[in-house]
Protein backbone atom coordinates (compact mmCIF):
# COMPACT_ATOMS: atom_id res chain seq x y z
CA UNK A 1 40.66 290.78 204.69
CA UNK A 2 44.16 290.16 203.19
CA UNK A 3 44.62 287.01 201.75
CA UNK A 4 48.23 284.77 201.64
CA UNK A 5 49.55 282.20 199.85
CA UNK A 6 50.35 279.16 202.13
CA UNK A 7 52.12 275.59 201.84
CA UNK A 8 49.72 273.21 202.66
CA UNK A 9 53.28 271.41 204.12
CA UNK A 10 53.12 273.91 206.67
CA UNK A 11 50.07 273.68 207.98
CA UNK A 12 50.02 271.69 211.73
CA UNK A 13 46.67 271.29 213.06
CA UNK A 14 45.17 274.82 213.72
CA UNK A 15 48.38 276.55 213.31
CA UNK A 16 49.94 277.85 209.87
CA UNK A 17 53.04 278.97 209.30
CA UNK A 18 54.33 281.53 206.72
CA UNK A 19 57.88 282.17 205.94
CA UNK A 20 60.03 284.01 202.88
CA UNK A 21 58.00 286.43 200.73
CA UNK A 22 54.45 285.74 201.97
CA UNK A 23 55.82 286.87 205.51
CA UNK A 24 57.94 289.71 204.40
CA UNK A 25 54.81 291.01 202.50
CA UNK A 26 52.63 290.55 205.02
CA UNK A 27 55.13 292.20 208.24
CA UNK A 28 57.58 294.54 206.37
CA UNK A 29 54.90 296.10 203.61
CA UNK A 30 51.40 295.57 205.38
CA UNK A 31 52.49 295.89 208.54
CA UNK A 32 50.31 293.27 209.77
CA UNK A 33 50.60 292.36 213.75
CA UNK A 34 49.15 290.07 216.22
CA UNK A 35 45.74 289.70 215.92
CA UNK A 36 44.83 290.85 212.52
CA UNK A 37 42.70 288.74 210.42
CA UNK A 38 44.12 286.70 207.65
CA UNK A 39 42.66 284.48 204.91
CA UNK A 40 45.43 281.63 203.56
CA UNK A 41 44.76 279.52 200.45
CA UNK A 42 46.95 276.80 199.20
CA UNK A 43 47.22 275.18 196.07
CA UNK A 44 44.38 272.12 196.99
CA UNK A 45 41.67 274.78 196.33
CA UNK A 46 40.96 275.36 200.17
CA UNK A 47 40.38 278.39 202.35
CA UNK A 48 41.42 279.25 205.49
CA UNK A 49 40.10 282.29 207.97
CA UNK A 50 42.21 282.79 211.12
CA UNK A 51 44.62 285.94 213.11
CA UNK A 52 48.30 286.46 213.01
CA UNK A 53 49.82 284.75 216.35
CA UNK A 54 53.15 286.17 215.63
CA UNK A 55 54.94 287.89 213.53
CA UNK A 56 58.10 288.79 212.10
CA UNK A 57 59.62 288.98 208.80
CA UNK A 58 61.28 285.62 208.95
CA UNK A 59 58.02 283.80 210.02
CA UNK A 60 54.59 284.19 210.63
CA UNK A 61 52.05 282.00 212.34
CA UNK A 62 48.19 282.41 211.95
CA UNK A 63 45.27 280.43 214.11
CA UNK A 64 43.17 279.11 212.09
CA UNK A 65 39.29 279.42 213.01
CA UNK A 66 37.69 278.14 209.65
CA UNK A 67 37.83 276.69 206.77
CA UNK A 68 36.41 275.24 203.12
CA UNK A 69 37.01 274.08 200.02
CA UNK A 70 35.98 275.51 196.44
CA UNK A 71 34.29 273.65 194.05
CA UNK A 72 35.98 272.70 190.76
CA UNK A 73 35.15 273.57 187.36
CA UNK A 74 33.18 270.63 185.40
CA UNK A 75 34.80 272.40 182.18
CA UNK A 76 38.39 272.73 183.53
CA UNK A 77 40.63 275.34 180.64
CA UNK A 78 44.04 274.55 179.66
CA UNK A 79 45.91 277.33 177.90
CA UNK A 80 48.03 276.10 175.21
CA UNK A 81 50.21 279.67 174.45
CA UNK A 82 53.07 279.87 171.74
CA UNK A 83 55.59 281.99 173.44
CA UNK A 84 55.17 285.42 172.75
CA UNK A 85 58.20 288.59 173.33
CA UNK A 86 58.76 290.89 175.79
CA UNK A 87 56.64 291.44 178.59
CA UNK A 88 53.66 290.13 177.15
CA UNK A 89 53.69 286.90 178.23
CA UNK A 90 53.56 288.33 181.86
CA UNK A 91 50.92 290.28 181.31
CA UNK A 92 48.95 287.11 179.61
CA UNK A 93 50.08 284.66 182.36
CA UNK A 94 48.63 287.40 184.99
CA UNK A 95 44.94 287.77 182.96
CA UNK A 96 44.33 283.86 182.33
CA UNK A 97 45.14 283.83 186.55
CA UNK A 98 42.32 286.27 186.47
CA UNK A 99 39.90 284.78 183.83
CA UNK A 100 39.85 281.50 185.71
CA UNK A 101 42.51 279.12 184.10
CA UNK A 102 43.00 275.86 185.47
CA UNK A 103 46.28 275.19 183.16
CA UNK A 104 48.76 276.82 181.33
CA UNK A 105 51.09 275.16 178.90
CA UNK A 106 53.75 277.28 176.89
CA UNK A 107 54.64 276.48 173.78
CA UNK A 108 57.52 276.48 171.40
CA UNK A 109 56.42 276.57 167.81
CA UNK A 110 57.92 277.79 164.73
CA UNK A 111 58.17 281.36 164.79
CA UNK A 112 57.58 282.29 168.22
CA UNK A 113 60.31 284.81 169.37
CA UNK A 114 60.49 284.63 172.85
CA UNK A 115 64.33 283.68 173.25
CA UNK A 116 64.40 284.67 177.69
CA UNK A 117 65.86 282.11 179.92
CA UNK A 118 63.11 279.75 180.71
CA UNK A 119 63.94 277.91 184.16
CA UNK A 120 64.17 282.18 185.06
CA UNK A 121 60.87 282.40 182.95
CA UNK A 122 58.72 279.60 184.52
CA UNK A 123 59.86 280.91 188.23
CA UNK A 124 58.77 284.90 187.21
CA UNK A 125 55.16 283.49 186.06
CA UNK A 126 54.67 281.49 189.01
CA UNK A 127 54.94 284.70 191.04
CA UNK A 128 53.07 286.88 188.96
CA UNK A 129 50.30 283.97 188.80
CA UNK A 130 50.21 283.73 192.67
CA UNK A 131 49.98 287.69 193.34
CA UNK A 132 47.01 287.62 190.68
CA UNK A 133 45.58 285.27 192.56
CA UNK A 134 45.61 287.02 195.84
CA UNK A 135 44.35 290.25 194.16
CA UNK A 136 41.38 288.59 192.37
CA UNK A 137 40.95 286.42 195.50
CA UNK A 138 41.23 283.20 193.35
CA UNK A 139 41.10 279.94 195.60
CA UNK A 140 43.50 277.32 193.27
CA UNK A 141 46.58 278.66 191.42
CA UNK A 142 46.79 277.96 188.06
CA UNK A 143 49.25 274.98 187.27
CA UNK A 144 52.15 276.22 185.14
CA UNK A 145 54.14 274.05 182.90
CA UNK A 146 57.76 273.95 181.58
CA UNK A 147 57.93 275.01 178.35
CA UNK A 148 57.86 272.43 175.85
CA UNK A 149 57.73 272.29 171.78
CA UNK A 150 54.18 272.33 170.17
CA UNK A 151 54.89 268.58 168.95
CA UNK A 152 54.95 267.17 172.39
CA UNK A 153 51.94 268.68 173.26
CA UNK A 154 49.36 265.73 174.34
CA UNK A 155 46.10 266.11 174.05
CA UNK A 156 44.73 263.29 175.86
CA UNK A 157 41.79 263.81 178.34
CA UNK A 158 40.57 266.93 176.85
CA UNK A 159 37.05 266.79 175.64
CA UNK A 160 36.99 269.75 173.69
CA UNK A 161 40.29 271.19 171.39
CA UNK A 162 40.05 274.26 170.08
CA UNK A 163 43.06 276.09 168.14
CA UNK A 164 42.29 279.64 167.38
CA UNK A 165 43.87 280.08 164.26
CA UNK A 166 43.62 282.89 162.10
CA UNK A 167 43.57 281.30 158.63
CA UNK A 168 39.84 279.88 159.81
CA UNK A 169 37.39 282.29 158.66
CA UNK A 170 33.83 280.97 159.37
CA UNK A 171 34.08 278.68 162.08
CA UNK A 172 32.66 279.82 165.29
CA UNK A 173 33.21 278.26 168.65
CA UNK A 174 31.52 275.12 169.00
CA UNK A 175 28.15 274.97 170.56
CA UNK A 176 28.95 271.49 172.67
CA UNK A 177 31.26 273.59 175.06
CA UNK A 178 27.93 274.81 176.74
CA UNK A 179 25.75 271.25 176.48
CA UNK A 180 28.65 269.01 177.24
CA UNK A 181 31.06 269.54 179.75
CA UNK A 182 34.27 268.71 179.70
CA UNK A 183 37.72 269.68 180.19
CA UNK A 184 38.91 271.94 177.27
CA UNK A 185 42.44 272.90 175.73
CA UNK A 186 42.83 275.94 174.24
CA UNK A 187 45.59 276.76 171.40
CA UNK A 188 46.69 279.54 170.64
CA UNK A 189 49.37 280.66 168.05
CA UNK A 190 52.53 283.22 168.57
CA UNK A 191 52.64 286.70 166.60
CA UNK A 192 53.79 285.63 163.88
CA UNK A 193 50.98 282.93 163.29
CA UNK A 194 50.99 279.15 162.70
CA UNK A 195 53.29 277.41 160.30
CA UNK A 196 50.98 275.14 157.89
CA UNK A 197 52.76 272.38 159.41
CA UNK A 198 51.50 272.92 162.86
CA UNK A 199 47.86 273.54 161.80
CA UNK A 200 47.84 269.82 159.87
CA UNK A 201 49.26 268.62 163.42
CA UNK A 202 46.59 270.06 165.34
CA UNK A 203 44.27 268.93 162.81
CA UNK A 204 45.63 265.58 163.47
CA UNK A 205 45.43 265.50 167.46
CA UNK A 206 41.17 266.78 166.96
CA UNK A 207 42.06 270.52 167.43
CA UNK A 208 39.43 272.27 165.89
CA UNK A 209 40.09 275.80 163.86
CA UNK A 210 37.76 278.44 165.34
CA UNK A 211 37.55 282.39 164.05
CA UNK A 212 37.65 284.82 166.50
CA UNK A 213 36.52 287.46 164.14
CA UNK A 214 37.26 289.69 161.42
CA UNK A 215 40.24 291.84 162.58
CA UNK A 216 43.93 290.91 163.00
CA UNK A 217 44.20 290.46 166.97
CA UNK A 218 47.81 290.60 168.73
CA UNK A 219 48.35 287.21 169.91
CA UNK A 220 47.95 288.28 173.35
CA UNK A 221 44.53 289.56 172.76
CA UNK A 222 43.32 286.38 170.65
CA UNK A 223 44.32 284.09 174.10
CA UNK A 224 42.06 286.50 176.15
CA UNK A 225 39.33 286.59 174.00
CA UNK A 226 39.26 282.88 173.57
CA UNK A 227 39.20 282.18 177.30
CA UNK A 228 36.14 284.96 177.53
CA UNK A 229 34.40 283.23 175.16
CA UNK A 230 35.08 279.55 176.47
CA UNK A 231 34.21 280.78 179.96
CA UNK A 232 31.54 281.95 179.04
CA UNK A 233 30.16 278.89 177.02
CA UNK A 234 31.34 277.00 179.71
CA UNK A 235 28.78 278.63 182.15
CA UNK A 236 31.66 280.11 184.84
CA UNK A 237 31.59 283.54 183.88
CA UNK A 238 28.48 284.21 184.99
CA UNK A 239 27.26 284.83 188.55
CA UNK A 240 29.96 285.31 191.02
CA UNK A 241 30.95 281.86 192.48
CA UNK A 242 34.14 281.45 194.50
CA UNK A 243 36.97 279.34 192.51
């Protein structure tokens, strides 16, 4: 069953409405008519089941017959990404969507090179992140911040901070993230690495340095991996659950 994103705004009783791209997609590409089975999610972390009433590419409204509402994650992951160039940060924005993200803060730090225009930027991600959530039939979208500079990060109300840094060389992840749940912050670094001033600050805000192995990972790569490994920790990558 294809799945759309909807504005909880525009939902009136039993009847949904969809309008711009969701309804273009859905009439103009799918080819969706009355009577075909939907599944809507909005960004509360509900579901809904229903059929196309009408359609056309201006508007489309869906019955709905049923609903719920996902759990949440008792160890919530906010990624904390330097910006990094090119298409990359696309790509990363679409695979933390996938992995199961609940947050995802960019980052301006000292030699990140990403130079694109970033009202344009934050509006391209939020896209990509919605369409990877349709496709790996997530339930809540990942929030998306503006860009901001690595020393206005705030790292209030995470329980566990974690910088994967590649100057640490033992440290492994720590063993609390599976016996004491808690939101967690990730940060990660851009290709060209952290400056030793921004390692003493996130020493200073209770980031803690982690290895993520022997070899030199693209920055990319290093984000992915730590999300694997937190997820997994965390206990969510394990048995399919709905999120």
């Amino acid at each position: 069953m294809r799945r759309f994103f909807v504005d909880p705004r525009a939902i009136d009783g039993q009847i949904a409405r969809l309008d711009g791209d969701e309804a273009r997609h859905l009439v103009s590409v799918l080819r969706l008519r009355a009577g075909a089975g939907v599944e809507l999610f909005d960004a509360t972390g509900t579901v809904y089941r229903g059929r196309v009433l009408r359609a056309t590419p201006a508007t489309v409204e869906v019955e709905i017959t049923e609903r719920h509402h996902a759990a949440s994650s008792a160890s919530p992951i906010t990624l904390a990404m330097a910006l990094i160039k090119g298409r990359k940060m696309d790509t990363l924005v679409r695979r933390a969507t996938e992995l199961g993200v609940a947050r995802f803060i960019p980052l301006r730090s000292r030699y990140c090179e990403n130079r694109g225009r970033r009202d344009r930027q934050r509006e391209r991600w939020h896209r990509i992140m919605l369409q990877a959530c349709k496709q790996c039939r997530r339930v809540t979208p990942m929030e998306i911040d503006p860009v901001q500079a690595l020393s206005e990060l705030d790292p209030a109300g995470y329980r566990h901070r974690i910088m994967a840094w590649e100057g640490e060389k033992l440290a492994g992840f720590p063993s609390e993230l599976a016996t004491d749940p808690g939101p967690v912050c990730l940060l990660v670094g851009p290709e060209g690495g952290f400056h030793a001033d921004e390692v003493a600050l996130a020493r200073s805000h209770g980031f803690t340095p982690v290895c993520l192995g022997p070899l030199v990972l693209p920055a990319e790569t290093a984000a992915l991996t730590a999300i694997a490994i937190t997820g997994h920790l965390c206990g969510w990558l394990g048995p399919a659950r709905e999120r």
